[in-house]
Protein backbone atom coordinates (compact mmCIF):
# COMPACT_ATOMS: atom_id res chain seq x y z
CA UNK A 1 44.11 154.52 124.05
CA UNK A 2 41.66 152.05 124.98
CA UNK A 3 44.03 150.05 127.04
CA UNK A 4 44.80 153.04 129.51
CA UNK A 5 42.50 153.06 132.97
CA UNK A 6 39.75 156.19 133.15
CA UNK A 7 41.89 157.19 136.83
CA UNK A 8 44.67 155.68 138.87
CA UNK A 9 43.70 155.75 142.85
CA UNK A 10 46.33 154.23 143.87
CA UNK A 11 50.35 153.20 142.81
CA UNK A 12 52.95 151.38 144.53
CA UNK A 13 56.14 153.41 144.76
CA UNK A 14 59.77 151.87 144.83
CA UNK A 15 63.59 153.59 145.56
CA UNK A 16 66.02 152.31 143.90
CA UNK A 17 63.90 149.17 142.75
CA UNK A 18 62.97 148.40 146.10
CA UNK A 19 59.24 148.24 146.46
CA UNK A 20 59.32 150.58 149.40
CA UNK A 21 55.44 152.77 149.91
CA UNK A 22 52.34 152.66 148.46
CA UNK A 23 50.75 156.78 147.43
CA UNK A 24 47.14 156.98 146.87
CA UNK A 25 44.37 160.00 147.08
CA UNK A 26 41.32 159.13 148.74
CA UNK A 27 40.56 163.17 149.53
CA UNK A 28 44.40 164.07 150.33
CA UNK A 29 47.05 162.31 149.37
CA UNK A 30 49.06 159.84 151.38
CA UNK A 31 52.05 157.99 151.15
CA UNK A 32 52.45 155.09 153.57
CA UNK A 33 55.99 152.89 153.97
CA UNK A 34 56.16 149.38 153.60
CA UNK A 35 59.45 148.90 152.89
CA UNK A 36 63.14 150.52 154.42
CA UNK A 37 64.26 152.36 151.59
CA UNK A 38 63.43 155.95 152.15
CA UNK A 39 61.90 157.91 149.05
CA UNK A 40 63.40 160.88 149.88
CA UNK A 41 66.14 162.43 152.32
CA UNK A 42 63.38 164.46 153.73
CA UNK A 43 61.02 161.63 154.28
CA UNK A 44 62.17 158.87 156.48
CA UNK A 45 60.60 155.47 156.96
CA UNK A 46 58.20 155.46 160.20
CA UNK A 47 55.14 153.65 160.77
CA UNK A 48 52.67 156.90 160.52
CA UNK A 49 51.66 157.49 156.79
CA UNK A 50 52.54 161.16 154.95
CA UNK A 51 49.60 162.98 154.67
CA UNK A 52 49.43 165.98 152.00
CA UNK A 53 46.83 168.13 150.35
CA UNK A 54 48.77 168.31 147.93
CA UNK A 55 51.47 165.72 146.32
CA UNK A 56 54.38 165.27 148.56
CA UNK A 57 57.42 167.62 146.96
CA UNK A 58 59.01 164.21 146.48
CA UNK A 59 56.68 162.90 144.11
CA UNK A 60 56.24 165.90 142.02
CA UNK A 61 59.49 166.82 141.08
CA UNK A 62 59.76 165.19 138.01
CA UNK A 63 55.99 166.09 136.54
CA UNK A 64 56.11 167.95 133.48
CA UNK A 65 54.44 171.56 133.37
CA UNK A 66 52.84 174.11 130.61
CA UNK A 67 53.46 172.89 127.03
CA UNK A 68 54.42 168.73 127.89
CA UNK A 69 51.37 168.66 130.58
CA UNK A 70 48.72 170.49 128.08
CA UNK A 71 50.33 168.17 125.32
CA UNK A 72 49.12 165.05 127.55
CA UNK A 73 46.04 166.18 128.48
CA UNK A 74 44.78 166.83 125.58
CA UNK A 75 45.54 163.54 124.18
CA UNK A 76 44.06 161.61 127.02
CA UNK A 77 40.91 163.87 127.78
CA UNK A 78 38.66 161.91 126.05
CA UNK A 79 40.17 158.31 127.57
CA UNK A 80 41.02 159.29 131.27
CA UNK A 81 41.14 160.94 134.01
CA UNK A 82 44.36 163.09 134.23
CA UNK A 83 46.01 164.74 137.45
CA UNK A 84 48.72 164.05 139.04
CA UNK A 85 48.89 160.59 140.54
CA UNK A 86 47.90 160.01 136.81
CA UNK A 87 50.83 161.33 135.34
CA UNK A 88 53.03 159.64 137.99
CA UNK A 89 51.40 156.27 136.46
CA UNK A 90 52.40 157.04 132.97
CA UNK A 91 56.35 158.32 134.11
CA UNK A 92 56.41 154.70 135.47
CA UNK A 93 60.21 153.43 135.94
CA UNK A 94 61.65 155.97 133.25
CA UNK A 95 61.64 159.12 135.01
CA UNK A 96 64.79 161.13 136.23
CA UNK A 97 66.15 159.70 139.83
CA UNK A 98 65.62 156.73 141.70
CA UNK A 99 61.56 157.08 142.56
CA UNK A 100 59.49 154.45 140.28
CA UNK A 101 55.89 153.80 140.04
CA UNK A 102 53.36 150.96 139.25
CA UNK A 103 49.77 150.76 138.90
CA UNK A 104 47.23 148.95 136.88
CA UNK A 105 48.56 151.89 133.82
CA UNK A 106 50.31 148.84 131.84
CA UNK A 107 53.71 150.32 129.76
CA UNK A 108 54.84 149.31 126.21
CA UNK A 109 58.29 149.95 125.84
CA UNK A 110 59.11 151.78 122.98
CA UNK A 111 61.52 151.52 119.87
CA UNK A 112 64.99 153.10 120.37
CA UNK A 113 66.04 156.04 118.37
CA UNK A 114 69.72 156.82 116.77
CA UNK A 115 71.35 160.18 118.27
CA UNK A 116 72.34 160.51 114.97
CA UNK A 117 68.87 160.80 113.61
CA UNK A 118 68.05 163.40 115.82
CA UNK A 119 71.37 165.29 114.99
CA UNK A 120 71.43 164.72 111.39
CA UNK A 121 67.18 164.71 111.10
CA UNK A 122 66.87 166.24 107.84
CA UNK A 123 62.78 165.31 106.54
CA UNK A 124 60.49 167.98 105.95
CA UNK A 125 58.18 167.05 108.81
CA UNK A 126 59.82 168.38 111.81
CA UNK A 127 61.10 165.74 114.35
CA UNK A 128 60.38 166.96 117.55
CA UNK A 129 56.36 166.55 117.66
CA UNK A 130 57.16 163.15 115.95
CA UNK A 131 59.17 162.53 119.56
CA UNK A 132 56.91 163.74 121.57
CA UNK A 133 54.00 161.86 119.92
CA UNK A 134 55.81 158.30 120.28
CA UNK A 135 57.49 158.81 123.86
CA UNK A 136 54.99 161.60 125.62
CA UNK A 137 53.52 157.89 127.34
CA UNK A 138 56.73 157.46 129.22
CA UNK A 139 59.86 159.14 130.54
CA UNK A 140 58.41 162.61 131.74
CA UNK A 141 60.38 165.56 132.16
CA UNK A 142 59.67 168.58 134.61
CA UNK A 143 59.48 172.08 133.55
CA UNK A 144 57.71 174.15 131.12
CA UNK A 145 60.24 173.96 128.00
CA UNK A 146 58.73 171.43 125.02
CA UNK A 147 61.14 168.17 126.05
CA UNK A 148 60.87 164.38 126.02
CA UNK A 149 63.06 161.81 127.11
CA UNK A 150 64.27 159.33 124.12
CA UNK A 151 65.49 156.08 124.38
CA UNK A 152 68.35 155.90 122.92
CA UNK A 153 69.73 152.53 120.69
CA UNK A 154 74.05 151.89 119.30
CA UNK A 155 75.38 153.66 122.47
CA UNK A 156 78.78 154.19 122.57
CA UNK A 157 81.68 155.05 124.77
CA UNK A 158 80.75 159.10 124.62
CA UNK A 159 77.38 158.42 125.16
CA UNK A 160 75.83 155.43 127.33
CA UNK A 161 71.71 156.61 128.52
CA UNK A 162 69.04 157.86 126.90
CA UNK A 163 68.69 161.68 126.29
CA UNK A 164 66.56 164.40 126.69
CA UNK A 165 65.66 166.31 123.41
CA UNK A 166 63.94 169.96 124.22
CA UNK A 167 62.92 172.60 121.08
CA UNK A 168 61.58 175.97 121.18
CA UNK A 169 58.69 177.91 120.38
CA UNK A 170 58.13 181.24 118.58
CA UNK A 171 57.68 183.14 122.09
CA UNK A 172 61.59 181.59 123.01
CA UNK A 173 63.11 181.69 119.37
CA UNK A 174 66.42 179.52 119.11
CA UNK A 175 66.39 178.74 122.67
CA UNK A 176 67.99 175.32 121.55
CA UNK A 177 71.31 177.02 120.35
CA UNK A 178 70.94 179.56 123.14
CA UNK A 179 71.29 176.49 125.74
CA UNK A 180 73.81 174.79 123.71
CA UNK A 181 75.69 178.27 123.99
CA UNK A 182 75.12 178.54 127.86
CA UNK A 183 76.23 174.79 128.31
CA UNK A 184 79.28 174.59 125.83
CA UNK A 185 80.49 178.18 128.21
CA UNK A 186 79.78 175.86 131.46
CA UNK A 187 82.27 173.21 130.00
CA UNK A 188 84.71 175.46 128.99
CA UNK A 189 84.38 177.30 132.68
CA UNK A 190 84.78 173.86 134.00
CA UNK A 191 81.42 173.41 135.53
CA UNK A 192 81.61 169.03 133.63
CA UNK A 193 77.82 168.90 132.17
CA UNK A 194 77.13 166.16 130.75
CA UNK A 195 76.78 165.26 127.12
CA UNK A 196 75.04 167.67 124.81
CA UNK A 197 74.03 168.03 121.78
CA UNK A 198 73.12 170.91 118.68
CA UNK A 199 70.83 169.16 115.92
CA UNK A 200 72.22 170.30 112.40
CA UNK A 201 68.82 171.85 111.45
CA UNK A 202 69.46 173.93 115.17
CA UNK A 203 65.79 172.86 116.20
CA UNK A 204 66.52 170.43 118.86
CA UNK A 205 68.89 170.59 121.92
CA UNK A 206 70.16 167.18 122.74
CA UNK A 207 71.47 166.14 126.00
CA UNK A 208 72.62 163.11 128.13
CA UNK A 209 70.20 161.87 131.44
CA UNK A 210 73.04 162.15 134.44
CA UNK A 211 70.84 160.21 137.03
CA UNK A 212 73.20 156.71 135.90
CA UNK A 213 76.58 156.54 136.62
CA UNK A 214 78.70 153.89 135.47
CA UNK A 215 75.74 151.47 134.97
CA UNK A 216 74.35 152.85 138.52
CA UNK A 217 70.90 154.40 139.29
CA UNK A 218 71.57 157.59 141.68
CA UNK A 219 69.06 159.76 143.15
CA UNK A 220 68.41 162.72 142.38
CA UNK A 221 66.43 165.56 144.37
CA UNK A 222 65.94 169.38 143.73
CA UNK A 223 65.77 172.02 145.71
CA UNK A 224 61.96 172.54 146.22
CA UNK A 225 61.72 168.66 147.15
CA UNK A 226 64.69 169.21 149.59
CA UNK A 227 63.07 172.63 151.47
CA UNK A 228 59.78 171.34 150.92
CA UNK A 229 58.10 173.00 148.40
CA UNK A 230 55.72 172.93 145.67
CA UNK A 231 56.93 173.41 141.95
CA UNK A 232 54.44 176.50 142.00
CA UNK A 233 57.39 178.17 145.00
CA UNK A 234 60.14 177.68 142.72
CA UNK A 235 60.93 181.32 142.63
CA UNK A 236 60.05 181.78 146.31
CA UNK A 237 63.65 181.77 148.19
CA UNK A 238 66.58 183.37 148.20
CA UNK A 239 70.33 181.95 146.75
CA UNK A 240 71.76 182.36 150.20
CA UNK A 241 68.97 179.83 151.72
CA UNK A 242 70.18 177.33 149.01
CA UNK A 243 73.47 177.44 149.61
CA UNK A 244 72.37 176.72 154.02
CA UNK A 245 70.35 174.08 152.10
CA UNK A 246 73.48 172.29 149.93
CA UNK A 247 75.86 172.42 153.36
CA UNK A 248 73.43 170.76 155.06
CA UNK A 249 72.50 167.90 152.85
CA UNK A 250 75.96 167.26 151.98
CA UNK A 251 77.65 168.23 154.65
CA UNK A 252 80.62 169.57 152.45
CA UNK A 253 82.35 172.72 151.86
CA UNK A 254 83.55 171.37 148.70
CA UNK A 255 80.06 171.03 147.55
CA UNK A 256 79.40 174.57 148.99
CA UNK A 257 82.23 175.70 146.66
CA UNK A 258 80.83 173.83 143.84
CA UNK A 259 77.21 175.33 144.00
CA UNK A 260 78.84 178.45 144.50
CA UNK A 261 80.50 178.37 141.31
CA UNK A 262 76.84 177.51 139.66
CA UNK A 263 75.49 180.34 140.94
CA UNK A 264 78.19 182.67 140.15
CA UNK A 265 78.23 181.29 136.73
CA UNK A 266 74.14 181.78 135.86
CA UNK A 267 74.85 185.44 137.13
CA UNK A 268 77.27 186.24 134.86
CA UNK A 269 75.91 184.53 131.84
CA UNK A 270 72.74 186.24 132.71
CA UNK A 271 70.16 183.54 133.13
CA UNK A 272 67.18 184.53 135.27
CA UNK A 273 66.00 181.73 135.80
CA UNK A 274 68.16 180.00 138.14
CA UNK A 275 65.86 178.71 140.42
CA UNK A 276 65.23 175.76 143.06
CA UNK A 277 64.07 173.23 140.32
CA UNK A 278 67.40 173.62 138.19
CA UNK A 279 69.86 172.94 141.45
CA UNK A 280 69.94 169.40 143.00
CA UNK A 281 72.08 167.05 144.29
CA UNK A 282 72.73 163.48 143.60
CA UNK A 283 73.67 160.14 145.70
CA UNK A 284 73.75 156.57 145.62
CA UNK A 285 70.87 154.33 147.31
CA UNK A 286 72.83 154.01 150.53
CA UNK A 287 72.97 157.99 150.76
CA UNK A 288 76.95 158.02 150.80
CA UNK A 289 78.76 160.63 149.18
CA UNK A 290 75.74 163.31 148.82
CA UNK A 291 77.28 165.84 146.03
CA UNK A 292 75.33 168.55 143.65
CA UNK A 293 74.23 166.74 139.85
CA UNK A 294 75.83 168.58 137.12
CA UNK A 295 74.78 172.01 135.93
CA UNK A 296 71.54 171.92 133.67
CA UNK A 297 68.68 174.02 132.02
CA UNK A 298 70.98 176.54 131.59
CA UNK A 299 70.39 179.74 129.23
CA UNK A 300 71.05 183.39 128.66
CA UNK A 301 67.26 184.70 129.67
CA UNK A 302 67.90 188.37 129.31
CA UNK A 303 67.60 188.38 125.41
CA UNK A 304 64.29 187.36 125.41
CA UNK A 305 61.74 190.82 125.63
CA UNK A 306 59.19 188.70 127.39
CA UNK A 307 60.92 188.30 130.74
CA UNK A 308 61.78 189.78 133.37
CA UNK A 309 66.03 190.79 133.65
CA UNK A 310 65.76 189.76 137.34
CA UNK A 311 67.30 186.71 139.23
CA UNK A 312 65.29 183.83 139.81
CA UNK A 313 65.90 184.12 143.74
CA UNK A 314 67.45 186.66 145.89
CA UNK A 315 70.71 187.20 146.55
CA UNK A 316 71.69 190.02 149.13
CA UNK A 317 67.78 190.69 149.42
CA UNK A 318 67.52 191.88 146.25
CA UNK A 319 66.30 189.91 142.53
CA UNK A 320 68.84 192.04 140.83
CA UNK A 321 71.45 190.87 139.21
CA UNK A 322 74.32 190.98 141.17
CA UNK A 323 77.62 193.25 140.43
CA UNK A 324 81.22 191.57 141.73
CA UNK A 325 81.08 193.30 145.49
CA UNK A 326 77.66 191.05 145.91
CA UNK A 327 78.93 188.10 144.22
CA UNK A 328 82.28 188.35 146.62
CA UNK A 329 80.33 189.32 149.44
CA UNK A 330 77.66 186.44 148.83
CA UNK A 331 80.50 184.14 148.52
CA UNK A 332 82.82 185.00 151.54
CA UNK A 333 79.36 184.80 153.78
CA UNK A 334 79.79 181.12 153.10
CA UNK A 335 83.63 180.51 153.73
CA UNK A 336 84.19 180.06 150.21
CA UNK A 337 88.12 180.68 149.65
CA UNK A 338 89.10 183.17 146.31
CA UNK A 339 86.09 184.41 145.56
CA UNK A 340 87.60 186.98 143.32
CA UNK A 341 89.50 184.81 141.58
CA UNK A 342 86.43 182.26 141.01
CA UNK A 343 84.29 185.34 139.63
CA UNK A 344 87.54 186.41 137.33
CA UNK A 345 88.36 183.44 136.18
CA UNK A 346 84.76 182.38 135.31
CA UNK A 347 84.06 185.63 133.74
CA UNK A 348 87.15 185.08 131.65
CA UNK A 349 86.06 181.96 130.67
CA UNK A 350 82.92 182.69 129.53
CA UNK A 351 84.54 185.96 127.46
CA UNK A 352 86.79 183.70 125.89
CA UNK A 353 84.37 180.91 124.87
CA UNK A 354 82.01 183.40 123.64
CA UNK A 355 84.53 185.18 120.80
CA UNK A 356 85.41 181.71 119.56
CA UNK A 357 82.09 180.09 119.49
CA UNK A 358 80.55 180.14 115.59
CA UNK A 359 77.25 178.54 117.01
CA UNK A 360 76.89 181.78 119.17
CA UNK A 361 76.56 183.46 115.47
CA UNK A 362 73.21 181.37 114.95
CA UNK A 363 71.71 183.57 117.15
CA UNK A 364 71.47 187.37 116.26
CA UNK A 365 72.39 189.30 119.54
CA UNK A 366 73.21 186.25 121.56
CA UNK A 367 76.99 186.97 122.25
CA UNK A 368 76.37 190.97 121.94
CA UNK A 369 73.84 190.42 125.35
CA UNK A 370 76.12 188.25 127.21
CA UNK A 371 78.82 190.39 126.58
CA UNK A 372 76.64 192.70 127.86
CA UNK A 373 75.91 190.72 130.96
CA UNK A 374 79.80 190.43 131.52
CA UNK A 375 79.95 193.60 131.57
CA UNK A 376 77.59 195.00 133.86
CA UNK A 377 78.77 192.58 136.46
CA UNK A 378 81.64 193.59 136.43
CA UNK A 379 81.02 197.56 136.31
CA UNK A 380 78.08 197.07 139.00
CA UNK A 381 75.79 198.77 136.66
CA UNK A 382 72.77 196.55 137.48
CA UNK A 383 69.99 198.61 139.10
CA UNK A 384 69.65 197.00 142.93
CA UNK A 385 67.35 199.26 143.50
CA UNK A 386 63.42 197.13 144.53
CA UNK A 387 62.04 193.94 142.60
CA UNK A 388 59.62 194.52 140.70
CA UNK A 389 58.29 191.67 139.24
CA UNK A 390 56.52 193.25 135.51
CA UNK A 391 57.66 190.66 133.24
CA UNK A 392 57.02 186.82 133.55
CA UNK A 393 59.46 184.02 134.27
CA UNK A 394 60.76 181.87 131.20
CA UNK A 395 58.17 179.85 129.73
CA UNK A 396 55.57 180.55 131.79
């Protein structure tokens, strides 16, 4: 601890490895270019600095919130000085996308860990706070869920980068086979995840970073980075903005489509919490070929007593969970060709994964509530009737 700096003023930022801007907080923040390769597709390089009260959306995207953040300040209260710029220091080169950071914060890279430890972990201390303890100093994560990025060592042909490994607490119980439910459905619908992962003791959700492809570093930028907002306005637009938003950043139908078919898919699984953070799109550092990641931080939300059964954003002005008129009508708005049959056949999909699934079993009322889900989509039963927002959003 004694090696780490009381507060970080100032850190040179690079894309793609390029040393490109240098961010610091004097009273605002401000993020001036010295290079020519852009940090963001809504920042370009120009000669006037960025000024923000706030960190720019670019640079907060990846900072962890509630459990992760409290985690690190509590370790480092006593040795520094921690806010944001600070925790951009620590995420250093090993954060999600192609945004790295130096400052006088010196790293130690840490020993790899087997996947098959973490699947096969099987000691009566649990393994996730011994993760979090060893890596919390590197590789950080947004979003509320308890999750750490592991380096992984012996990669193989089914699995080449590091992972993310998330667990659950006793507010969220299970929500590791819950995602690995929600995620297995998504690669049976045909949405491609990537990689994932059940531990055998069911405590730890396992999955593959999709930032590298083939070896190469992509970018990757959400949806509150890309219509400028703070992580705090997550839940502040509607799914009919995002879809304006994906057509024109990738200037695709096809992409259209394909974050069409996310959408779709979170409604009818029945995860609330669909919101700007957990859609984003991907491309390589000379911005070619501009396509959506793969699906991610998906679960079925509307178990859980403790939040809201709501949408994450609008759809049709409404947070209710849409029937099959809204989703076709939400759908054809956008020129998206067979919407019925994409809601039908997804919806089928999911059925069918769901009665062969045995993990789906480790969860008591987990496949009874997305049948449920299925259901009511389909029979338009959902109340559309005013949001009222009584219940708080996952993990928060």
């Amino acid at each position: 601890m004694n090696k780490l700096p009381e507060r970080i003023r100032h850190i040179e930022v690079s894309s793609f490895s390029e040393a490109t801007g240098s961010l610091s907080q004097p009273s605002q923040f401000t993020f001036q270019y010295t290079g020519n390769q852009p940090v963001s597709l809504t920042m370009n390089v120009r000669d006037e600095p960025y000024h923000y009260g706030s960190l720019h959306p670019a640079f907060t995207q990846n900072l962890p919130e509630g459990y992760v953040r409290q985690y690190i300040y509590e370790k480092l209260q006593r040795h520094a000085h921690v806010n944001d710029l600070y925790l951009l220091a620590l995420q250093g080169d090993k954060g999600i996308g192609h945004l790295s950071y130096a400052s006088e914060l010196a790293h130690i890279d840490e020993d790899q860990f087997s996947l098959s430890d973490i699947l096969s972990w099987n000691k009566q201390e649990s393994l996730f706070p011994q993760l979090l303890d060893r890596y919390y100093l590197s590789g950080l994560l947004a979003g509320v869920q308890p999750k750490v990025m592991v380096p992984i060592s012996g990669r193989t042909a089914i699995h080449q980068n590091d992972v993310i490994v998330k667990t659950f607490d006793e507010e969220y119980d299970l929500l590791t086979v819950n995602e690995y439910v929600c995620m297995s459905a998504a690669k049976a619908t045909g949405l491609s995840p990537p990689n994932f992962w059940l531990s055998d003791d069911h405590k730890c959700f396992v999955i593959e970073r999709f930032d590298i492809v083939d070896g190469q570093q992509m970018a990757v930028e959400d949806f509150t980075v890309l219509m400028g907002k703070s992580n705090n306005e997550k839940y502040t637009s509607k799914y009919e903005t995002l879809l304006k938003a994906v057509r024109i950043f990738t200037g695709s139908q096809a992409e259209v489509e394909r974050a069409y078919r996310y959408i779709v898919f979170n409604c009818l699984i029945g995860n609330g919490d669909a919101h700007l953070k957990n859609f984003s799109i991907m491309y390589d550092m000379n911005r070619e070929n501009i396509v959506m990641t793969p699906p991610y931080d998906i679960t079925h939300t509307l178990i859980y007593p403790t939040i809201d059964n709501k949408l994450a954003l609008k759809m049709d002005d409404s947070k209710a969970f849409p029937d099959y008129k809204t989703l076709k009508k939400f759908g054809e708005s956008f020129d998206i060709k067979k919407c019925s049959e994409i809601i039908e056949k997804t919806a089928a999909s999911i059925s069918d994964y769901i009665n062969s699934s045995t993990e789906i079993q480790l969860m008591e009322g987990l496949k009874e509530s997305i049948e449920k889900s299925l259901t009511q989509a389909k029979t338009g039963t959902f109340s559309r009737t005013g949001y009222r927002h009584d219940k708080h959003r996952k993990f928060e």
